[in-house]
N, C-alpha and C. Protein backbone atom coordinates (compact mmCIF):
# COMPACT_ATOMS: atom_id res chain seq x y z
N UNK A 1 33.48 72.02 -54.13
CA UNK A 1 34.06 72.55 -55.34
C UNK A 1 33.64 71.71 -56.56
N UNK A 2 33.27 70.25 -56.55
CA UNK A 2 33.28 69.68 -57.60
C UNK A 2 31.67 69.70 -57.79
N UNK A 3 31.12 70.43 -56.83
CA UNK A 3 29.45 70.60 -57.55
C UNK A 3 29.26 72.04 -58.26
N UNK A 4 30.61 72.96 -58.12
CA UNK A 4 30.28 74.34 -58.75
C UNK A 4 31.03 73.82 -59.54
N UNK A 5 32.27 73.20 -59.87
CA UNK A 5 32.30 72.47 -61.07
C UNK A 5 31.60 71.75 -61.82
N UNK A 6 30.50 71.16 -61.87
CA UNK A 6 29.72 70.58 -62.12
C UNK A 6 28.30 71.23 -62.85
N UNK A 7 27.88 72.15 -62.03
CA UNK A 7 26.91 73.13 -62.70
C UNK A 7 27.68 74.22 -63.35
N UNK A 8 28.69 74.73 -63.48
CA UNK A 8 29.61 74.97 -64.42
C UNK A 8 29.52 74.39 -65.94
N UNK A 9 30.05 73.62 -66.07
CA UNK A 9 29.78 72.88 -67.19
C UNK A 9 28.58 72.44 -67.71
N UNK A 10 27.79 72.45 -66.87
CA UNK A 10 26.28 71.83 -67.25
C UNK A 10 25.60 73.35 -67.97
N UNK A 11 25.86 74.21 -67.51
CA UNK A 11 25.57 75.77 -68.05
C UNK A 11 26.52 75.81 -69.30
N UNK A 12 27.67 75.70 -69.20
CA UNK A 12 28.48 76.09 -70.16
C UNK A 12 27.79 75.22 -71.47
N UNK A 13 27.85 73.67 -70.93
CA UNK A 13 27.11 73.09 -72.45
C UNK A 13 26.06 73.16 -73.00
N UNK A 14 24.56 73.80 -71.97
CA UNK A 14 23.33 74.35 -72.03
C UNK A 14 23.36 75.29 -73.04
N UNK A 15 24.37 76.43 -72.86
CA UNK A 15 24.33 77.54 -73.86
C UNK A 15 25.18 77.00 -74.84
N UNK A 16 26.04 75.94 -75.09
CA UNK A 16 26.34 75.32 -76.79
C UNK A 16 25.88 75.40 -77.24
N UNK A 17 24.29 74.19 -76.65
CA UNK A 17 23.33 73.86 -77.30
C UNK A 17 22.31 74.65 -77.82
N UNK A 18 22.28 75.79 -76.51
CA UNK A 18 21.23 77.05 -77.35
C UNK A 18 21.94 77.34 -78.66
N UNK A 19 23.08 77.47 -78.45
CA UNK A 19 23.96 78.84 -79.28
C UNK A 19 23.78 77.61 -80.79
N UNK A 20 23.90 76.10 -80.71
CA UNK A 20 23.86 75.40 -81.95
C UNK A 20 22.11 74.78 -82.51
N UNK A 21 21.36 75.22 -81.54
CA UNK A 21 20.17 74.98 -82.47
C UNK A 21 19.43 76.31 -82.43
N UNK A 22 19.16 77.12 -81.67
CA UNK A 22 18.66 78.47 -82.34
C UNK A 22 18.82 78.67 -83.62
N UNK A 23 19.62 79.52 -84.00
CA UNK A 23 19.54 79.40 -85.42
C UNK A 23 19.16 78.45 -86.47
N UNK A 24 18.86 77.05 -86.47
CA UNK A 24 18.04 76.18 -87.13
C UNK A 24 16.81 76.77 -86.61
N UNK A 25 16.40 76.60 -85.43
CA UNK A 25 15.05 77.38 -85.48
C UNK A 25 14.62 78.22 -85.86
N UNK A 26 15.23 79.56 -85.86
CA UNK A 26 15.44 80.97 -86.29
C UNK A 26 14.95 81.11 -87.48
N UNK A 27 15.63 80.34 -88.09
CA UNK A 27 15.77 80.60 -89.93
C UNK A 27 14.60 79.66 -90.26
N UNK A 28 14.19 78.75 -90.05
CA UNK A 28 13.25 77.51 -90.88
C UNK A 28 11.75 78.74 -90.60
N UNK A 29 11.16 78.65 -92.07
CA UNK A 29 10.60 79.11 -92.32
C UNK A 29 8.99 78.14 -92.22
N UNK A 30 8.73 78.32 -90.89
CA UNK A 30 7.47 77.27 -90.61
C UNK A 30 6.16 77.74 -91.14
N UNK A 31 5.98 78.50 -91.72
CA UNK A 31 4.83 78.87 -92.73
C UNK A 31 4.95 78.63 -94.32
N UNK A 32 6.17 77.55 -94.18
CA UNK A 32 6.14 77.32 -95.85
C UNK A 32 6.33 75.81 -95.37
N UNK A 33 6.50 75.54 -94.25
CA UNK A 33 6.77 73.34 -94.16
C UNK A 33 5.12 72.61 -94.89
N UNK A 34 5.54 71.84 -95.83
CA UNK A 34 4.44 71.27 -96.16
C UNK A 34 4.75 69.63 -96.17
N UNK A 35 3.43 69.06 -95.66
CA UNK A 35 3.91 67.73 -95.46
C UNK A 35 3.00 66.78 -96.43
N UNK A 36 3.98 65.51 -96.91
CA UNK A 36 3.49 65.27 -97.91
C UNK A 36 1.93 64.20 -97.69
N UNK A 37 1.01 64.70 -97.81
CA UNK A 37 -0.22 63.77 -97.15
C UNK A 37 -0.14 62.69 -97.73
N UNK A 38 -0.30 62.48 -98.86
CA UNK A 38 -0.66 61.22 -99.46
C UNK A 38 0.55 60.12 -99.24
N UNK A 39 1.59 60.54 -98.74
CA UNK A 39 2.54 59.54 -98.70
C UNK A 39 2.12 58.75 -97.07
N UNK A 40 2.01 59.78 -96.29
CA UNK A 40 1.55 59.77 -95.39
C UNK A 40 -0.17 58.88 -94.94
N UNK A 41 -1.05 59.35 -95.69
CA UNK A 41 -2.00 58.32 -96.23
C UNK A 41 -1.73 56.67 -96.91
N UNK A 42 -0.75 56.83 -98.07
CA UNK A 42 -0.22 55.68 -97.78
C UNK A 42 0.32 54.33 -97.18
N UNK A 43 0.80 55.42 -96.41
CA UNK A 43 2.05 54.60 -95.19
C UNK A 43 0.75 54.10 -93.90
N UNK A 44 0.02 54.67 -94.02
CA UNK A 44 -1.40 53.94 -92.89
C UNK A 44 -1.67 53.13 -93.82
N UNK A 45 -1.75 52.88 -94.89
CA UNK A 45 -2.92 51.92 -95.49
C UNK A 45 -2.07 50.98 -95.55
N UNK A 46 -1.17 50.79 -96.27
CA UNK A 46 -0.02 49.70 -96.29
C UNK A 46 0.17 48.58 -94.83
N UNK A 47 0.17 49.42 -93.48
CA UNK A 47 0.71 48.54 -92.37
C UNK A 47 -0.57 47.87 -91.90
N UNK A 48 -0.63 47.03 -91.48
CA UNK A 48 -1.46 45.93 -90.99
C UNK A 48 -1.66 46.50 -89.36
N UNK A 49 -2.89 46.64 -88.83
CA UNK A 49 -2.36 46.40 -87.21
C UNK A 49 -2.20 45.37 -86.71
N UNK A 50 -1.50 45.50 -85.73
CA UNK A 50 -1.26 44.52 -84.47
C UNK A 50 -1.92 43.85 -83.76
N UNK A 51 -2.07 42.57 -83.94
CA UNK A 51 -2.91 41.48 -83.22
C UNK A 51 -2.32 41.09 -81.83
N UNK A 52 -2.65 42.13 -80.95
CA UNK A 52 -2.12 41.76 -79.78
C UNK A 52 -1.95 40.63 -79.21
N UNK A 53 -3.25 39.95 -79.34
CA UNK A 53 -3.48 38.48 -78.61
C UNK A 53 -2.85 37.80 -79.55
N UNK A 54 -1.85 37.95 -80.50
CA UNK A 54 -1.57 36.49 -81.58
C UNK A 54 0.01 36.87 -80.76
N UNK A 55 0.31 37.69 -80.33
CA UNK A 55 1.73 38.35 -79.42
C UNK A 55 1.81 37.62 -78.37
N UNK A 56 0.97 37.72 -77.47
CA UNK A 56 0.97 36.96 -75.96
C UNK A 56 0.62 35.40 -76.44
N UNK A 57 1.47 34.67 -75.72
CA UNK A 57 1.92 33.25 -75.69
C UNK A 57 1.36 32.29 -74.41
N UNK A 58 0.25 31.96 -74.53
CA UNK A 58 -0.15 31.09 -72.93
C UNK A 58 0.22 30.43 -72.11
């Protein structure tokens, strides 16, 4: 009983979750999202990479 209880609830909160993000999906209009490049270009030029070997300690 406590495993049909169990997938019980696991269904019941499955369809919350449909029932609370569908509609964010639904509605967002993904042929108008524009992303901002140059900030984005920015944000690479700014960070330094990672010197792995200055990380590891002998």
């Amino acid at each position: 009983m406590a495993f049909e209880l169990k997938t019980t609830l696991a269904l019941i909160s499955f369809l919350v979750i449909a029932l609370l993000v569908y509609p964010m999906v639904a509605t967002t209009q993904w042929d108008k999202l524009e992303f901002n490049s140059s900030r984005f270009e920015a944000s690479q030029t700014q960070s330094a990479p990672v010197d792995w070997r200055a990380l590891i300690s002998d």
